[in-house]
Protein backbone atom coordinates (compact mmCIF):
# COMPACT_ATOMS: atom_id res chain seq x y z
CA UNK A 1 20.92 -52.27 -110.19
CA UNK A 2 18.22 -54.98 -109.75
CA UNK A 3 14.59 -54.58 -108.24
CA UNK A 4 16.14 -56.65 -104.90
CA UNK A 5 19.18 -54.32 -105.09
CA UNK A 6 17.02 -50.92 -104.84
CA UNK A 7 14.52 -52.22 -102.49
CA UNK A 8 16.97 -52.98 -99.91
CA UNK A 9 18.64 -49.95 -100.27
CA UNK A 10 15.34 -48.20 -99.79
CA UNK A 11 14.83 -50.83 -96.56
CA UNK A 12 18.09 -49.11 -95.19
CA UNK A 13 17.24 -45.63 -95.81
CA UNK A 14 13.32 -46.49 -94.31
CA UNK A 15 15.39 -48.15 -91.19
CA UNK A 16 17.66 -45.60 -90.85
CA UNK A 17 14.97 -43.04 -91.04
CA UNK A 18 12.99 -44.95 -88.44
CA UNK A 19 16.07 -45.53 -85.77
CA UNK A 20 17.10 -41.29 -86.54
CA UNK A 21 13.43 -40.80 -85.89
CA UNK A 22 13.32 -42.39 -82.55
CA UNK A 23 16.45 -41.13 -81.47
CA UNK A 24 15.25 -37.32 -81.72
CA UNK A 25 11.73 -37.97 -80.28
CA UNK A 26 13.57 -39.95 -77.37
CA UNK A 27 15.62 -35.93 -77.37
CA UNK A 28 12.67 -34.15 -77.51
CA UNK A 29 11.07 -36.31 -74.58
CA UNK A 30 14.29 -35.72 -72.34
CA UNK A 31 14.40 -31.61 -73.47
CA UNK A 32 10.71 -31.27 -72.59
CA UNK A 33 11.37 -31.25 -68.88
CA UNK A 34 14.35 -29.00 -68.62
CA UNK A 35 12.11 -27.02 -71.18
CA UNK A 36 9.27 -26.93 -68.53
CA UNK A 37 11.49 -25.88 -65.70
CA UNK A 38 12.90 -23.08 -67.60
CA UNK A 39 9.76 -22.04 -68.64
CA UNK A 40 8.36 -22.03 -65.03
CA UNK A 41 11.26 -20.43 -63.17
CA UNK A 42 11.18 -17.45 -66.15
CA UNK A 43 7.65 -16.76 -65.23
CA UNK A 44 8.33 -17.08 -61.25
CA UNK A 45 11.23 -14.43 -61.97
CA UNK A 46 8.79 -12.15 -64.16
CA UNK A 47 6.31 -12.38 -61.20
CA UNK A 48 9.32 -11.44 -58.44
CA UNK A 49 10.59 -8.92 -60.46
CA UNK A 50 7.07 -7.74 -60.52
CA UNK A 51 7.14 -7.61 -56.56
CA UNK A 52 10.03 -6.26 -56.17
CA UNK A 53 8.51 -2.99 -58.31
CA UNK A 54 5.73 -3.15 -55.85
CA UNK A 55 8.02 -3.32 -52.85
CA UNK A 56 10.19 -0.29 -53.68
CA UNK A 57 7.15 2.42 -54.17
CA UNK A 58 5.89 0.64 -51.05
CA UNK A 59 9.34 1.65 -49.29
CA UNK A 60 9.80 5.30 -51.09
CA UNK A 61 5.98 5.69 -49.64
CA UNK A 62 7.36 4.53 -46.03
CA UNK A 63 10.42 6.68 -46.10
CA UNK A 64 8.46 9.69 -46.81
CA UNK A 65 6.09 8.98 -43.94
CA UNK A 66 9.04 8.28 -42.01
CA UNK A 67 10.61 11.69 -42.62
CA UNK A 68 7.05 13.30 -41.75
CA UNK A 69 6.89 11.95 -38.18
CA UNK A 70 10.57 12.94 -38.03
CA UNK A 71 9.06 16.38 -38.24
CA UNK A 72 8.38 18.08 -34.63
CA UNK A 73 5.38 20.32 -36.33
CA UNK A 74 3.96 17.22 -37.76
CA UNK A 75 4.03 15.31 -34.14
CA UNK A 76 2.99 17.90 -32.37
CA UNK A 77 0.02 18.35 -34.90
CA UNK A 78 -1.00 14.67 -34.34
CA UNK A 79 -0.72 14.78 -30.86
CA UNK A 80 -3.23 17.65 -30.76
CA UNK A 81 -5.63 16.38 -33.16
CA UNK A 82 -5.75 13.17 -30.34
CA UNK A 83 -6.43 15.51 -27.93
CA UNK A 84 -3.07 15.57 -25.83
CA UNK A 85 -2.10 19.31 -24.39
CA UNK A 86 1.37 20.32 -23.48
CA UNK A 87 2.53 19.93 -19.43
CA UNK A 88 1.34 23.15 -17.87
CA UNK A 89 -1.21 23.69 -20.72
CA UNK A 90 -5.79 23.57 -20.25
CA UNK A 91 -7.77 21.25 -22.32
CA UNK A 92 -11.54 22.26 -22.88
CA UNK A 93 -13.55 19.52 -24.23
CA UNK A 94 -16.83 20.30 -26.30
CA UNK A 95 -19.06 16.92 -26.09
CA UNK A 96 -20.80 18.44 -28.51
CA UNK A 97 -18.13 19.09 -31.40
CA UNK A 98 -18.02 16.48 -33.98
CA UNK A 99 -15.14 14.36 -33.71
CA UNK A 100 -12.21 14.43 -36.29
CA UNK A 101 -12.29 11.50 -38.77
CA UNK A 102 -8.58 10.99 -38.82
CA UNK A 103 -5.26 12.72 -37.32
């Protein structure tokens, strides 16, 4: 082969390289959004997933309560540690007597 011969070849190779170059950075410029978007939406689900964790203990924690006031003994305790009395029953009220924090 001749010089002229083995530069052109090497022309065709260079072009070639150049067009196969430009085709995959045009593929990597269209992949980077759907890329983005699944990147995103994996971290939104990580973060709901994360919620819904919080979400259950906060529901176990409400059931319980829920059974507790479903308890008679536990109303009636509440009741009396407002200050309510049963129909028929005398109240005495100390002014003086400190005042429970909570029920």
């Amino acid at each position: 082969m001749s010089a002229r011969a083995e530069a052109a070849t090497g022309a065709r190779i260079t072009a070639r390289a150049v067009v196969l170059a430009a085709i995959i950075l045009v593929l990597a410029v269209a992949a980077a959004g759907p890329i983005r978007n699944f990147l995103a939406q994996r971290s939104e689900i990580d973060r709901l997933e994360s919620r819904i964790t919080e979400l259950e203990t906060e529901r176990s924690q409400l059931s319980r309560e829920l059974e507790r006031i479903r308890d008679p003994d536990h109303v009636e305790r509440l009741a009396r540690c407002m200050g309510m009395v049963r129909p028929g029953e005398i109240a005495f009220v100390n002014p003086d007597a400190p005042r429970p924090r909570s029920c």
